[in-house]
C-alpha atoms as a PDB file:
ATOM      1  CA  UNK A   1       6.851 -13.862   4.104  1.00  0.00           C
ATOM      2  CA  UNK A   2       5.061 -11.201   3.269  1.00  0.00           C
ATOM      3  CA  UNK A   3       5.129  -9.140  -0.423  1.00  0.00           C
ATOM      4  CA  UNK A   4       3.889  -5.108  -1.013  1.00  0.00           C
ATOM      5  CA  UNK A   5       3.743  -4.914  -4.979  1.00  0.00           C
ATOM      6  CA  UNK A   6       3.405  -0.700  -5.983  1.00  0.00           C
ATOM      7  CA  UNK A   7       1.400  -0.620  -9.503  1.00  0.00           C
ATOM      8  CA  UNK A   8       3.034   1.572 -11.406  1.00  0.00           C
ATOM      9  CA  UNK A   9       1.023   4.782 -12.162  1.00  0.00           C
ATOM     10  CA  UNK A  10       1.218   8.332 -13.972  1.00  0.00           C
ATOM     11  CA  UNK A  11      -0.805   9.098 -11.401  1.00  0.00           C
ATOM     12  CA  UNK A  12       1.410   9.874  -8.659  1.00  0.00           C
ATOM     13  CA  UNK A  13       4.455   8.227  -9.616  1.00  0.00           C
ATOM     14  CA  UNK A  14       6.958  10.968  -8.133  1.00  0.00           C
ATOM     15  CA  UNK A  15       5.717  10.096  -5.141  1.00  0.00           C
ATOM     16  CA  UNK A  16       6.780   7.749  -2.591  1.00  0.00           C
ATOM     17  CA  UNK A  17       4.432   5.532  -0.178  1.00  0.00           C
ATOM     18  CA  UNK A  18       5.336   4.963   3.463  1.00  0.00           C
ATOM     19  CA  UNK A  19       4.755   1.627   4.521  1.00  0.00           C
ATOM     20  CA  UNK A  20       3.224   1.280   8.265  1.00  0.00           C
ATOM     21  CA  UNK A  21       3.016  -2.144   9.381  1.00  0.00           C
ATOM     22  CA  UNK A  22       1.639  -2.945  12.746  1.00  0.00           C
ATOM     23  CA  UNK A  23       0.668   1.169  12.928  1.00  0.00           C
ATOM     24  CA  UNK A  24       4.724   1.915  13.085  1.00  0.00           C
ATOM     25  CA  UNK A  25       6.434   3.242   9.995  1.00  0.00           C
ATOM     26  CA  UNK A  26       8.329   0.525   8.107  1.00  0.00           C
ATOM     27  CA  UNK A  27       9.590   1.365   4.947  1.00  0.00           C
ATOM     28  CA  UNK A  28       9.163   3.610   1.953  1.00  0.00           C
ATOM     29  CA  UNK A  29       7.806   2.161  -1.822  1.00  0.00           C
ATOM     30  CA  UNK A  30       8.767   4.015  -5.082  1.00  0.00           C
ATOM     31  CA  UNK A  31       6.213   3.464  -8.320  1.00  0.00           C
ATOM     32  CA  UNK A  32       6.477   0.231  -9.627  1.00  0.00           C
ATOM     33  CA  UNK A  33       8.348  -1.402  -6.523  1.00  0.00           C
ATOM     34  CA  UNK A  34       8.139  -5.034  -4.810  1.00  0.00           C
ATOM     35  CA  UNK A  35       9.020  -5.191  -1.398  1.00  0.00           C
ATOM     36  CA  UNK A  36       9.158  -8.499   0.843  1.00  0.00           C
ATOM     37  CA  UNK A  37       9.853  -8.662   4.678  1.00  0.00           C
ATOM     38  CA  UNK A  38       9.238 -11.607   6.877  1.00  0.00           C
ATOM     39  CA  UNK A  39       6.983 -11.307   9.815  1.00  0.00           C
ATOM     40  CA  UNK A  40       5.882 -13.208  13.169  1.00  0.00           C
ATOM     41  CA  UNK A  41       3.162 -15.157  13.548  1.00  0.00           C
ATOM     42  CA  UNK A  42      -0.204 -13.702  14.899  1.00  0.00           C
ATOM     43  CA  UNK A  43      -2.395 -10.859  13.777  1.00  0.00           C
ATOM     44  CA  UNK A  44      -0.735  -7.987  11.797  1.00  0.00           C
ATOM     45  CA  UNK A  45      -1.891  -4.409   9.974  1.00  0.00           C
ATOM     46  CA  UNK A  46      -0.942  -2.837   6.781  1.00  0.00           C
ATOM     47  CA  UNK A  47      -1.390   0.450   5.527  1.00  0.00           C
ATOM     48  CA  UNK A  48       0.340   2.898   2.993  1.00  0.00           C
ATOM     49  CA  UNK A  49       0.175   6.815   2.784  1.00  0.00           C
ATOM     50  CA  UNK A  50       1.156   9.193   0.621  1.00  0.00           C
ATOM     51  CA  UNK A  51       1.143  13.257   1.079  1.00  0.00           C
ATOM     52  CA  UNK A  52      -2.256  13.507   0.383  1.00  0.00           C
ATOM     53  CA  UNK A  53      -3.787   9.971   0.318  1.00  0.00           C
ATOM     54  CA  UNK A  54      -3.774   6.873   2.398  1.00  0.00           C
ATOM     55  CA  UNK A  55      -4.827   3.405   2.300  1.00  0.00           C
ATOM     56  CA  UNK A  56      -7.641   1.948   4.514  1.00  0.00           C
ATOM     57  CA  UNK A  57      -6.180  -0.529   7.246  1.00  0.00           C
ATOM     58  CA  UNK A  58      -5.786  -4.162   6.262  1.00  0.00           C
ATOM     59  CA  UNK A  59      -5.733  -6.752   9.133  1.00  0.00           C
ATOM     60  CA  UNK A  60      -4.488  -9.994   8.436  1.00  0.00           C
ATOM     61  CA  UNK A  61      -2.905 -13.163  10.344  1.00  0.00           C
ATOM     62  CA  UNK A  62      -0.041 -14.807   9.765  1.00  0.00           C
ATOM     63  CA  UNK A  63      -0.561 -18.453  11.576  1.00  0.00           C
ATOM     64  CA  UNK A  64       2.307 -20.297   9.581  1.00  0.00           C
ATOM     65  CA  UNK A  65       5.479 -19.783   7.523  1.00  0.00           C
ATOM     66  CA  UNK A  66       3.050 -18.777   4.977  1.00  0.00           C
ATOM     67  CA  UNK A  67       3.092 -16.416   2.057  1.00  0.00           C
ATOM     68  CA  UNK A  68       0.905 -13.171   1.883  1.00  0.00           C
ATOM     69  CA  UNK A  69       0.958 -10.813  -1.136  1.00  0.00           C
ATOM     70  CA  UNK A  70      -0.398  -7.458  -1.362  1.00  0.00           C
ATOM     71  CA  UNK A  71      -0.756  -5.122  -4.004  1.00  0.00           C
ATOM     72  CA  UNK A  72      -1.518  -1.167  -3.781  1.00  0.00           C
ATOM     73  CA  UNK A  73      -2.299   1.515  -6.306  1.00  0.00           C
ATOM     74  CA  UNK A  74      -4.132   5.058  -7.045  1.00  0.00           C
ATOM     75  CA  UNK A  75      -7.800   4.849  -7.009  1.00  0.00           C
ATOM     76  CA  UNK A  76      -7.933   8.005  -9.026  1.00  0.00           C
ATOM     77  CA  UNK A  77      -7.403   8.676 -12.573  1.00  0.00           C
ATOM     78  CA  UNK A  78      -4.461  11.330 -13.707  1.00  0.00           C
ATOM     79  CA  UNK A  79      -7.470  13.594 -14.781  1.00  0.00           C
ATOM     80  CA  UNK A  80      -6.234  17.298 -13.654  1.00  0.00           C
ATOM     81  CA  UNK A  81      -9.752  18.396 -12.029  1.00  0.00           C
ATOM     82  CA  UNK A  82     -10.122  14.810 -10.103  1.00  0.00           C
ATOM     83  CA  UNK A  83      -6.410  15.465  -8.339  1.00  0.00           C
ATOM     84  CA  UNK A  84      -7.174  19.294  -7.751  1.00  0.00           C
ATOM     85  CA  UNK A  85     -10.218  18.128  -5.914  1.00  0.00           C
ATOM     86  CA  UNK A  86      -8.731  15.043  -4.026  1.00  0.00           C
ATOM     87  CA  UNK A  87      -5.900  17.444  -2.646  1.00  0.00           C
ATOM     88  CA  UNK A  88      -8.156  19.410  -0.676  1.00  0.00           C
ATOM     89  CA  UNK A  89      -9.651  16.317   0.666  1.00  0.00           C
ATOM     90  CA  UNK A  90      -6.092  15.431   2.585  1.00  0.00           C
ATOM     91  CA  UNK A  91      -5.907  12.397   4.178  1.00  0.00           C
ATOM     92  CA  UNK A  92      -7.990  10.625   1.815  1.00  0.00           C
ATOM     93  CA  UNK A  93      -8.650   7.032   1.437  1.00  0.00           C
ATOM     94  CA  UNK A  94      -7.431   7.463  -2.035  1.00  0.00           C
ATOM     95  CA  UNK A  95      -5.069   4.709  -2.409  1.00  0.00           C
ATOM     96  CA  UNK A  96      -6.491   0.622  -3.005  1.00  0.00           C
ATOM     97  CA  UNK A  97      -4.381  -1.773  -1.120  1.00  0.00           C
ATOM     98  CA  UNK A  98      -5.903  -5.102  -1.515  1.00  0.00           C
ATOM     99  CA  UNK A  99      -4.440  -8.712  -1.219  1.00  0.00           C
ATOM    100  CA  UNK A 100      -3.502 -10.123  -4.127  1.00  0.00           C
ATOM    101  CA  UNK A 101      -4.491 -13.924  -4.039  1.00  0.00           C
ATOM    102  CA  UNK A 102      -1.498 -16.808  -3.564  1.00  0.00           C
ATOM    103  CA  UNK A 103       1.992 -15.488  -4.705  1.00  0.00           C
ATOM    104  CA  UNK A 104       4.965 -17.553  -4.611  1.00  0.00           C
ATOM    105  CA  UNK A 105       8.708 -16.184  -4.342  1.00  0.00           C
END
């Protein structure tokens, strides 16, 4: 089983993340939101976008019935200047999605 934990954020937190897991849209994630999905065995991607940001690419591999948690956030701050200038840079990698160690259900 896999788990997608959303930080909650002032940040952007009127903003919804779509999910894309194995490059294919999966699911949307509101602010402060746990998702879990089961998945098949072998190698896997995860990323998350937003309007303006995205997440880099993690690859991981699922090899047995095995639990995988992730957690993703903002990398910026809610400082007014620091979003003005992110915005222009669309398509940013301005969202952290990391793994988040052994999580049990």
């Amino acid at each position: 089983m896999v788990k997608l934990k959303r930080k909650s954020s002032v940040t952007d937190n009127g903003c919804p993340y779509k999910v894309y897991v194995d490059n294919k849209f999966f699911c949307k994630i509101e602010d402060n939101q746990e998702i879990g999905f089961e998945i098949g065995k072998g190698k896997h991607t995860l990323q998350v976008k937003s309007p303006y940001f995205r997440s880099d690419i993690i690859e991981f591999d699922v090899d047995t019935d095995e639990f995988l948690s992730f957690i993703c956030y903002p990398k910026y701050t809610n400082s007014k200047i620091t979003k003005t200038v992110i915005k222009l840079l669309s398509n940013s990698v301005g969202i952290a999605l990391e793994k988040n160690g052994d999580y049990y259900f």
